[in-house]
Protein backbone atom coordinates (compact mmCIF):
# COMPACT_ATOMS: atom_id res chain seq x y z
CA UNK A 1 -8.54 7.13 1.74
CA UNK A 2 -11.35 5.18 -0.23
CA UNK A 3 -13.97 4.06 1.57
CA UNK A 4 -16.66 1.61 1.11
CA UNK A 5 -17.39 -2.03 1.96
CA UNK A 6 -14.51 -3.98 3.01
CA UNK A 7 -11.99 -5.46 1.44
CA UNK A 8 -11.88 -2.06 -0.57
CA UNK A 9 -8.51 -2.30 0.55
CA UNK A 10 -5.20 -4.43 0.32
CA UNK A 11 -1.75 -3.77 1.86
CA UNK A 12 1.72 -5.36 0.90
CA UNK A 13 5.00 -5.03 3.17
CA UNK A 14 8.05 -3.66 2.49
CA UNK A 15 10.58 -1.27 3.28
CA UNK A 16 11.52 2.08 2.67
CA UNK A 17 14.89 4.05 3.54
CA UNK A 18 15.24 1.53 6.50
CA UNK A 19 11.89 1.95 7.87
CA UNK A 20 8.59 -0.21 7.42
CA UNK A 21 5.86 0.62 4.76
CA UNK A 22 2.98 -0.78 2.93
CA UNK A 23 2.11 -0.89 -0.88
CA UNK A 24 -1.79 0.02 -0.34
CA UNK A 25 -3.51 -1.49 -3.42
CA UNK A 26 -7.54 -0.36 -4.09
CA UNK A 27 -9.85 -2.77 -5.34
CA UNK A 28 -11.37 -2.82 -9.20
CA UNK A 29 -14.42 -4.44 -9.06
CA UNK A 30 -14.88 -5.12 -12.15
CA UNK A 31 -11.80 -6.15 -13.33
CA UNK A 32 -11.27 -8.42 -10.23
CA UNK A 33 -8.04 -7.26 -9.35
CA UNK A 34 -6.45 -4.68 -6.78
CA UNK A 35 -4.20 -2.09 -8.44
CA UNK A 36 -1.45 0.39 -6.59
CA UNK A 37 -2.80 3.96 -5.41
CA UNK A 38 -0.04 5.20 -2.37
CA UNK A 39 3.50 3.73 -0.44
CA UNK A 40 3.02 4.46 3.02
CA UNK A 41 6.11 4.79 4.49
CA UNK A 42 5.88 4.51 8.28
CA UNK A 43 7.60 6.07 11.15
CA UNK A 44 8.18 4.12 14.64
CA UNK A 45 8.92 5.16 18.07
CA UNK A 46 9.16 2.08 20.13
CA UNK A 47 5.77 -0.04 19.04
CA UNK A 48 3.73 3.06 17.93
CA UNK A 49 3.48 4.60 14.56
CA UNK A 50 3.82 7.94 15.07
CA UNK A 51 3.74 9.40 11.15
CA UNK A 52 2.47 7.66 7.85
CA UNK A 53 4.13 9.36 4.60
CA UNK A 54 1.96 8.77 2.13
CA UNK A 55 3.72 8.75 -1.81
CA UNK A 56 0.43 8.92 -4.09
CA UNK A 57 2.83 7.62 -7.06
CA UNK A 58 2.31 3.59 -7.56
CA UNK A 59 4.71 3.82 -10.37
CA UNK A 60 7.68 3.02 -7.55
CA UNK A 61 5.77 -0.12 -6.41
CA UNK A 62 8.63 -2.18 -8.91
CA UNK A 63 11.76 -0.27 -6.74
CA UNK A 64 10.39 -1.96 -3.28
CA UNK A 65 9.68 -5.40 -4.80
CA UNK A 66 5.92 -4.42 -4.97
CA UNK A 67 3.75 -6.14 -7.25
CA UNK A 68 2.02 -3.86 -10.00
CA UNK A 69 -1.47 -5.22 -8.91
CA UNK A 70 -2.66 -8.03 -6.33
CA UNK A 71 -5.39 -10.56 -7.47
CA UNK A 72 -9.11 -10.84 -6.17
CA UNK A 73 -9.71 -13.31 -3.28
């Protein structure tokens, strides 16, 4: 995942197949705006995650009510 200084990073719920997941958006600077890069789907046992499927293909953000970027705080 990218790293750097925070909020690099935004996340967006949803749901995938029944289970939770995230839209995990990555921050453009200079445009001011955080754009799609993976859906994490997420798999539970009890309270615990116990696997994070990671689709690197933002162009499904639209099919789980994802927004196709998130503005800059």
């Amino acid at each position: 995942m990218p790293g750097g200084p925070a909020p690099r990073l935004r996340y967006a719920a949803t749901r995938a197949n029944g289970q939770p997941a995230v839209g995990t958006y990555l921050l453009e600077r200079d445009a001011g705006r955080y754009v799609p890069i993976a859906l994490d789907v997420l798999t539970l046992a009890g309270t615990e995650i116990v696997a994070v499927i990671a689709f690197r293909t933002p162009g499904v953000f639209s099919r789980f009510g994802l927004p196709d970027q998130l503005p800059s705080p």
